[in-house]
Protein backbone atom coordinates (compact mmCIF):
# COMPACT_ATOMS: atom_id res chain seq x y z
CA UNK A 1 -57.42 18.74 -60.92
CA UNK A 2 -58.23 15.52 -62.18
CA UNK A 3 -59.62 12.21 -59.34
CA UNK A 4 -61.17 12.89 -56.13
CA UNK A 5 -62.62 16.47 -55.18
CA UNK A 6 -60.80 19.27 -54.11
CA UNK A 7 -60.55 19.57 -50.10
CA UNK A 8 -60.11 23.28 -48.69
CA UNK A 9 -59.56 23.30 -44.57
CA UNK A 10 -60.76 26.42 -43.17
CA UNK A 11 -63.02 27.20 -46.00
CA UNK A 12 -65.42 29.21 -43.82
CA UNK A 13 -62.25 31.59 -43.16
CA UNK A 14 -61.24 34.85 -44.96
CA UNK A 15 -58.88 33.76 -47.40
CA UNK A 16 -60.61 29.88 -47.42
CA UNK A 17 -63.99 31.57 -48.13
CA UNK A 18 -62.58 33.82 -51.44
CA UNK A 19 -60.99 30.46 -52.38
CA UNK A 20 -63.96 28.88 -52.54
CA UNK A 21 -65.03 31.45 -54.70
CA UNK A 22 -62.37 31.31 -56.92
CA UNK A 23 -63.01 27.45 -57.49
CA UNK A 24 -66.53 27.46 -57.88
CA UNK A 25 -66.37 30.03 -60.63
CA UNK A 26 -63.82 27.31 -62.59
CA UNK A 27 -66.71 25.01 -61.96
CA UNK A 28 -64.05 22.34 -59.20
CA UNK A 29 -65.96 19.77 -57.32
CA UNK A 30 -64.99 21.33 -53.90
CA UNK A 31 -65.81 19.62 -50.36
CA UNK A 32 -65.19 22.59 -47.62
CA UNK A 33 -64.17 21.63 -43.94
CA UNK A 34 -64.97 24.14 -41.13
CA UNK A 35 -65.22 23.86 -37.23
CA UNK A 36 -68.08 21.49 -36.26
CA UNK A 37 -70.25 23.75 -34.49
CA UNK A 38 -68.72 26.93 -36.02
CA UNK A 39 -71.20 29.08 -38.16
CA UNK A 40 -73.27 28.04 -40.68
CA UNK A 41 -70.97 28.26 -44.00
CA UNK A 42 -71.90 30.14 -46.72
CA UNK A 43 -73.71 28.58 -49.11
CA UNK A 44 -71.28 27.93 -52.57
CA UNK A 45 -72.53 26.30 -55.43
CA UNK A 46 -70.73 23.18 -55.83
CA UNK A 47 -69.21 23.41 -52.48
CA UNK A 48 -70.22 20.64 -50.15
CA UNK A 49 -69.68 21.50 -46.09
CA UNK A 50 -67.71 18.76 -44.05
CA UNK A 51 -67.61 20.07 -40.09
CA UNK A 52 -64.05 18.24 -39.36
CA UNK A 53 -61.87 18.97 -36.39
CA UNK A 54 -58.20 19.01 -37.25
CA UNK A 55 -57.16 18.24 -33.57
CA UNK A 56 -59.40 14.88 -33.86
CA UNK A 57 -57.18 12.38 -35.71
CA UNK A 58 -59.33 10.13 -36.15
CA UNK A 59 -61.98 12.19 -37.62
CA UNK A 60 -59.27 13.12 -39.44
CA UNK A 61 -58.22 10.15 -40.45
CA UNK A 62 -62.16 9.08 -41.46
CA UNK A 63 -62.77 11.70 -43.69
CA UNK A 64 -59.82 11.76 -45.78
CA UNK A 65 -60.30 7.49 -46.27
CA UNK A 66 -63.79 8.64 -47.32
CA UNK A 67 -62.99 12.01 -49.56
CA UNK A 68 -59.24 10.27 -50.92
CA UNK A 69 -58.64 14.02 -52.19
CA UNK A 70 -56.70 14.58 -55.37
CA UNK A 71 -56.50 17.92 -54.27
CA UNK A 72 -55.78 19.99 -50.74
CA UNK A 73 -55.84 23.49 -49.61
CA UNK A 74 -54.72 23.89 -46.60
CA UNK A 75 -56.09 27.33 -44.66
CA UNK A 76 -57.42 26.18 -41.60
CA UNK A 77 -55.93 27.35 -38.50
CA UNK A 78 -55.16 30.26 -35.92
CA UNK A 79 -54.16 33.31 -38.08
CA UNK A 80 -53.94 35.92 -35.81
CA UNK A 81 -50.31 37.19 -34.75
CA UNK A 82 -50.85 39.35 -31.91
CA UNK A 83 -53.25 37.12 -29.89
CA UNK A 84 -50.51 34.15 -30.39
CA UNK A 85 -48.75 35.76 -27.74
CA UNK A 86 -51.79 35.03 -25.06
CA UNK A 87 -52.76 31.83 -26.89
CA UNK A 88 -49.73 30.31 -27.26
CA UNK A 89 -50.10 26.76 -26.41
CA UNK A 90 -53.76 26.80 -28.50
CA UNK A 91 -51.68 28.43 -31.65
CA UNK A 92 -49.38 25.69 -31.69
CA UNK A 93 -51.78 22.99 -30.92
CA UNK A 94 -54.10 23.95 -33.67
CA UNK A 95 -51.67 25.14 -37.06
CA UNK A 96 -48.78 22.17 -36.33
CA UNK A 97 -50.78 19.57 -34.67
CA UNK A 98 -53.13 20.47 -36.77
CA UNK A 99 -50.98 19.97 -39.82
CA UNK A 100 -49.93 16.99 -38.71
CA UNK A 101 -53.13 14.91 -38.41
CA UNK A 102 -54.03 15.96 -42.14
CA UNK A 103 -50.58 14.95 -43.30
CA UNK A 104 -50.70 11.77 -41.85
CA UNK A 105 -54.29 11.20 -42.62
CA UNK A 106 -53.31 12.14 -46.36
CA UNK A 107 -50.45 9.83 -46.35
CA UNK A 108 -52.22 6.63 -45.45
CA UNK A 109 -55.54 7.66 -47.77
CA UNK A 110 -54.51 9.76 -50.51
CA UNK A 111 -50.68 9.50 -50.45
CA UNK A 112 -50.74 11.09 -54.05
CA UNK A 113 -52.26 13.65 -53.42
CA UNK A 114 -51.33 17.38 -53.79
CA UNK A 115 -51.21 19.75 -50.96
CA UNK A 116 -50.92 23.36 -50.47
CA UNK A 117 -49.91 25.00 -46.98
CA UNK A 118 -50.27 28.38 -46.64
CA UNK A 119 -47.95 29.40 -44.65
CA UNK A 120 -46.81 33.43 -43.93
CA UNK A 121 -44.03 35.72 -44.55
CA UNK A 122 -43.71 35.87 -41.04
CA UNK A 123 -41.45 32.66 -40.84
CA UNK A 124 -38.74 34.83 -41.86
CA UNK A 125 -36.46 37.29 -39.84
CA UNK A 126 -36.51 41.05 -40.26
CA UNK A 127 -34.87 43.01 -42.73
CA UNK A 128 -35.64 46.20 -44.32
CA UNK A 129 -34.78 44.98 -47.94
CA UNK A 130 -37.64 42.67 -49.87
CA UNK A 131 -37.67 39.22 -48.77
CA UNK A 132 -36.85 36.60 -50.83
CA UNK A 133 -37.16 32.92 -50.39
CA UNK A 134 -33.65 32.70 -49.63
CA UNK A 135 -33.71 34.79 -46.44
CA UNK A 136 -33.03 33.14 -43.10
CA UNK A 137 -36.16 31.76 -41.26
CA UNK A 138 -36.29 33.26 -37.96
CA UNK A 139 -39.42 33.42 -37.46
CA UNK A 140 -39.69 36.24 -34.06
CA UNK A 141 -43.17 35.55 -32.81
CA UNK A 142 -45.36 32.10 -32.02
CA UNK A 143 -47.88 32.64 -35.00
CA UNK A 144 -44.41 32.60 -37.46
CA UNK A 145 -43.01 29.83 -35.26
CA UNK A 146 -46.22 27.59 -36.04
CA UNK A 147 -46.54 28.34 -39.65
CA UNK A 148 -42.50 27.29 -40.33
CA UNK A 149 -43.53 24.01 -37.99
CA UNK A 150 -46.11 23.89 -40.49
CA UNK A 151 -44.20 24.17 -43.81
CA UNK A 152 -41.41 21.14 -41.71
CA UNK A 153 -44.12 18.86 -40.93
CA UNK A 154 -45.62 18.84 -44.74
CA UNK A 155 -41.68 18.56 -45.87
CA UNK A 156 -41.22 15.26 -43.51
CA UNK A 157 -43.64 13.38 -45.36
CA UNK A 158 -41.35 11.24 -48.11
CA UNK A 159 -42.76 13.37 -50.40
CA UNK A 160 -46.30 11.98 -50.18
CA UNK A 161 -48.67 14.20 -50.50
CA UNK A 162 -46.98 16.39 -52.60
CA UNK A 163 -46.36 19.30 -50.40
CA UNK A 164 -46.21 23.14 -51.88
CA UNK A 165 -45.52 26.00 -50.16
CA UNK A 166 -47.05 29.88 -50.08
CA UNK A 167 -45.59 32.20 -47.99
CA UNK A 168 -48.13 35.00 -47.87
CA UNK A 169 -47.51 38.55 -47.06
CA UNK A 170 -50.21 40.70 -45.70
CA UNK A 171 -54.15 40.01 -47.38
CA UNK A 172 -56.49 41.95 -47.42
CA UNK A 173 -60.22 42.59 -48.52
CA UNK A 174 -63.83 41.61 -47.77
CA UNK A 175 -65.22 38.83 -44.97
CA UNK A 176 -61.85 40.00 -43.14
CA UNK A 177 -62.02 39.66 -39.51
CA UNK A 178 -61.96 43.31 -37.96
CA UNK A 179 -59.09 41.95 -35.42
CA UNK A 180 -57.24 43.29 -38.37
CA UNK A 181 -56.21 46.70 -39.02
CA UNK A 182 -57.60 47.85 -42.25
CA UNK A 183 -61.31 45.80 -41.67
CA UNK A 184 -60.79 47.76 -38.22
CA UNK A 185 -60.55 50.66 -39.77
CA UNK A 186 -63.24 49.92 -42.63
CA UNK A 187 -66.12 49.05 -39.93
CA UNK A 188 -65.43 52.14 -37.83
CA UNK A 189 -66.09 53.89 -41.52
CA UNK A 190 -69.50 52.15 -42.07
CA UNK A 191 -70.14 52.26 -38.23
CA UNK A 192 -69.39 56.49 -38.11
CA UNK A 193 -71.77 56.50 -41.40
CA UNK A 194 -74.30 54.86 -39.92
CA UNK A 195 -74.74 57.27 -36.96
CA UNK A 196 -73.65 54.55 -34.12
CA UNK A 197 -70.52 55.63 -32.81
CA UNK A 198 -68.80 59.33 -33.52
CA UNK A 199 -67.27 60.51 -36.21
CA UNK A 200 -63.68 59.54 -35.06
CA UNK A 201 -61.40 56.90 -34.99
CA UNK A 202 -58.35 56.32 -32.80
CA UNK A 203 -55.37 55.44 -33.85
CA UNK A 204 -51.99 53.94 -33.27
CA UNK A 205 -48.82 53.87 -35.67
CA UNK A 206 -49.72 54.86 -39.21
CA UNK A 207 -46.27 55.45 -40.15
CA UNK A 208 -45.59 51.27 -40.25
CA UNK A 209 -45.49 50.06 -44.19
CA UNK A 210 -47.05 46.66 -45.42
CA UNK A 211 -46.70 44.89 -48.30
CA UNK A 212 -50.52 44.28 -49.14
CA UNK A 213 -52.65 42.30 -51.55
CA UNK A 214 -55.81 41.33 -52.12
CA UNK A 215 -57.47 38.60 -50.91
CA UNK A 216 -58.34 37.79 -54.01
CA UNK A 217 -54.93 37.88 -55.66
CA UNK A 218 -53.53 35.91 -52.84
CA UNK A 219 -56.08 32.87 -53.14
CA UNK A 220 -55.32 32.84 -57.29
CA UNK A 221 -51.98 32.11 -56.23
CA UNK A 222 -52.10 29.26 -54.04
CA UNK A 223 -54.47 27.82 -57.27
CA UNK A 224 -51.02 28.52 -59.07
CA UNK A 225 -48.68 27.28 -57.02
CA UNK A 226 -50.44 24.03 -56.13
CA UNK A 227 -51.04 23.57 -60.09
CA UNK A 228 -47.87 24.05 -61.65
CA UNK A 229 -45.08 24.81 -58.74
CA UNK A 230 -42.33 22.95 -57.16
CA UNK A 231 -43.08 20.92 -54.41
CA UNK A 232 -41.35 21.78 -51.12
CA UNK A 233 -40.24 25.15 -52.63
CA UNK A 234 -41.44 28.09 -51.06
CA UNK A 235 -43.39 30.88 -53.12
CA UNK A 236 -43.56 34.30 -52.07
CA UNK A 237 -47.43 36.11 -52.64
CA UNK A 238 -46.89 40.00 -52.48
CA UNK A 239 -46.63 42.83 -54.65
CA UNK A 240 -43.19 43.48 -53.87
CA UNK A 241 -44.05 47.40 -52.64
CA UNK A 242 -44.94 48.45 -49.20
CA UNK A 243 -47.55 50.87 -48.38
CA UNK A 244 -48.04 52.90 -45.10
CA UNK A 245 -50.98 52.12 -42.78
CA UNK A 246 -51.84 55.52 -43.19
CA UNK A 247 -52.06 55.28 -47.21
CA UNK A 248 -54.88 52.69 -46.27
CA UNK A 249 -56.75 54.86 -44.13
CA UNK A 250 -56.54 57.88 -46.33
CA UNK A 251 -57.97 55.21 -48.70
CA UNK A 252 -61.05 54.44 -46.69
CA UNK A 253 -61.62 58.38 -45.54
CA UNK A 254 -61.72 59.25 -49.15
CA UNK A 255 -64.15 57.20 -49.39
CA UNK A 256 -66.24 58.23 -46.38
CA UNK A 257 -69.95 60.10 -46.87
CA UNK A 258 -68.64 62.15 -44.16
CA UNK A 259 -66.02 63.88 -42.56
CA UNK A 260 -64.04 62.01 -40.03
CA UNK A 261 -61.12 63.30 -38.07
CA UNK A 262 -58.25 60.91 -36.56
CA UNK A 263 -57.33 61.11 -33.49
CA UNK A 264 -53.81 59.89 -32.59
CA UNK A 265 -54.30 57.33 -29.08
CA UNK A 266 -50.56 56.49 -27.61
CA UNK A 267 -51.88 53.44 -25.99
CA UNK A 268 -52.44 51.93 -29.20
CA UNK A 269 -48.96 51.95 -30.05
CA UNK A 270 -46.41 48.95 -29.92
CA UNK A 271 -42.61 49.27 -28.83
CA UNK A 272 -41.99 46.42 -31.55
CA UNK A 273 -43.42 47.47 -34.23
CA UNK A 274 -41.62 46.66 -37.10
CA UNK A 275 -41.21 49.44 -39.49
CA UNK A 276 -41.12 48.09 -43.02
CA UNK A 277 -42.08 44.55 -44.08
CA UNK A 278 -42.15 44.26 -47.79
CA UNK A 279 -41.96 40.79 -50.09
CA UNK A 280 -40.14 40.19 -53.18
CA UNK A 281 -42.20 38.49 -55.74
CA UNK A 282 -39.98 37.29 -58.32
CA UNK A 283 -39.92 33.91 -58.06
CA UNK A 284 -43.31 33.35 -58.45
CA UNK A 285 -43.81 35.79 -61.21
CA UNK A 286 -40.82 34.10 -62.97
CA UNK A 287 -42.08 30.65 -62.25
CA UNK A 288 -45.84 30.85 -62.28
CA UNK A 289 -46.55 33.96 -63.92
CA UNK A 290 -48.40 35.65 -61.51
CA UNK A 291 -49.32 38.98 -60.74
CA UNK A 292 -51.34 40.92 -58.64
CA UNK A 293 -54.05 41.97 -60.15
CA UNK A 294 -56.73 44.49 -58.32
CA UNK A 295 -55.33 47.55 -57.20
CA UNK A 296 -55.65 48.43 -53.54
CA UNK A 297 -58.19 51.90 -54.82
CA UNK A 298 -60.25 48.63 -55.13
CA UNK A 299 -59.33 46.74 -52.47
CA UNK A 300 -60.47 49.66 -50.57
CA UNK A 301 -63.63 50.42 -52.16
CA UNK A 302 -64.57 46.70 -51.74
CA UNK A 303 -63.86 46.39 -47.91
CA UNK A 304 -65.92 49.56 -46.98
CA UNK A 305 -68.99 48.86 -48.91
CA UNK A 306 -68.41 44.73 -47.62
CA UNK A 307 -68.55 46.78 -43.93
CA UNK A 308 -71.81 49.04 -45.07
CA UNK A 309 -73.57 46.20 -45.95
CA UNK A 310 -73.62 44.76 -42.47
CA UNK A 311 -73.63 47.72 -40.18
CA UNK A 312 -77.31 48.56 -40.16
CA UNK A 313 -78.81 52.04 -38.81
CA UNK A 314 -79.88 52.22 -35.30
């Protein structure tokens, strides 16, 4: 990525945090924007911290005339689906107005610049088939409904920056926020281990499938897809096979140093659930060559002892 530095937003995130990693290691001169007065970042070598708020244009505006990017991943945002029902107005606000300000910052100081939106599988309707990129966008709650806004405001540019497009499915792995299901289930693991709570865990639907990769797959293809795919055309980043929240938990209870028992909770069920959600990943395995790479055995193994390290004995 040759000229200015490479700019991740929301580099203090889950995904923005493994990207990081993932650039460092190729030795990219990497500036990293998180929330001013968020937590302290971690510390990446060759990563300098920028505390820039995306709803301040002209902070915005400021730092991208200073950093003129040759490079932009953009991660930053609200990324949780079931709390965009509550937070609607704040979900919107953030990941399209959001979107906006760095476009239009980008387009007045680094108008050649490449960038990469991650967007989510969830701007398309249901189906029980894999999803390609030609299904029909319907997105069905506000969290897809912001991230399609997202992918329309980077498209209504006049093609500067150069705007690419991932449509993750499900991610998972380490640093993940335990809002989520599996890092849920992974810190009640470490939690049960470490004598704090007892050795149960309550659960919802387990039956519900997911098509799920790691974290770190998922970050080594938005390097990919902003390197050497088609701007304005959407990328799929899944494995193409959906596995069974149960399949995950087995996974982590395997892997348990002792026995835990489920216990089935009916208020943790929801009426619209959907039952299968799996991606097709052809196009960018035809295209880009990629691949997921680290099985989810490891996946698993990763997130629990990520949880053991920071669940300390009473």
């Amino acid at each position: 990525m040759a000229g200015g530095p490479t700019l991740v937003t929301g580099a203090a995130g889950f995904a923005g945090s493994h990207l990081l990693d993932h650039l460092a290691a190729e030795r990219v001169d990497v500036v990293g924007w998180h929330r001013p007065g968020g937590a302290a970042p971690r510390q990446v070598d060759g990563v300098a911290w920028q505390g820039v708020d995306l709803l301040d244009r002209d902070s915005v505006r400021r730092a991208i005339t200073a950093l003129r990017p040759a490079a932009v991943f953009h991660l930053a945002g609200a990324a949780h689906v079931g709390q965009s029902w509550d937070t609607t107005a704040q979900t919107l606000r953030v990941n399209v107005l959001g979107t906006h300000h760095l476009v239009e910052a980008l387009r007045a100081g680094a108008p050649d610049s490449r960038l990469l939106i991650a967007s989510s599988a969830l701007v398309y309707g249901p189906g029980t088939e894999p999803i390609d990129e030609t299904r029909p966008l319907a997105p069905a709650n506000p969290y897809g409904l912001s991230k399609l806004a997202q992918e329309l405001v980077g498209g209504a540019n006049g093609g500067h920056p150069h705007t690419y497009i991932a449509r993750p499915f499900n991610h998972i792995g380490p640093r993940q926020d335990p809002s989520f299901v599996s890092a849920a289930f992974a810190k009640q693991v470490a939690e049960i281990e470490a004598g704090l709570t007892p050795p149960e865990i309550h659960v919802g639907n387990l039956e519900a499938r997911r098509d799920l990769t790691d974290v770190r797959d998922t970050v080594r293809a938005y390097r990919l897809i902003l390197d050497r795919g088609v701007p304005e055309r959407p990328y799929n980043v899944c494995t193409g096979t959906a596995i069974a929240v149960h399949a995950v938990l087995d996974m982590l209870l395997s892997r348990a140093r002792i026995d835990i028992r489920i216990v089935q909770d009916p208020l943790r069920y929801r009426p619209n659930d959907t039952p299968v959600v799996v991606g097709s990943p052809a196009r960018i395995a035809r295209e880009l060559g990629w691949t997921p790479g680290i099985p989810l055995e490891q996946t698993a193994t990763d997130l629990l002892d990520y949880w053991r390290a920071r669940v300390r004995r009473p």
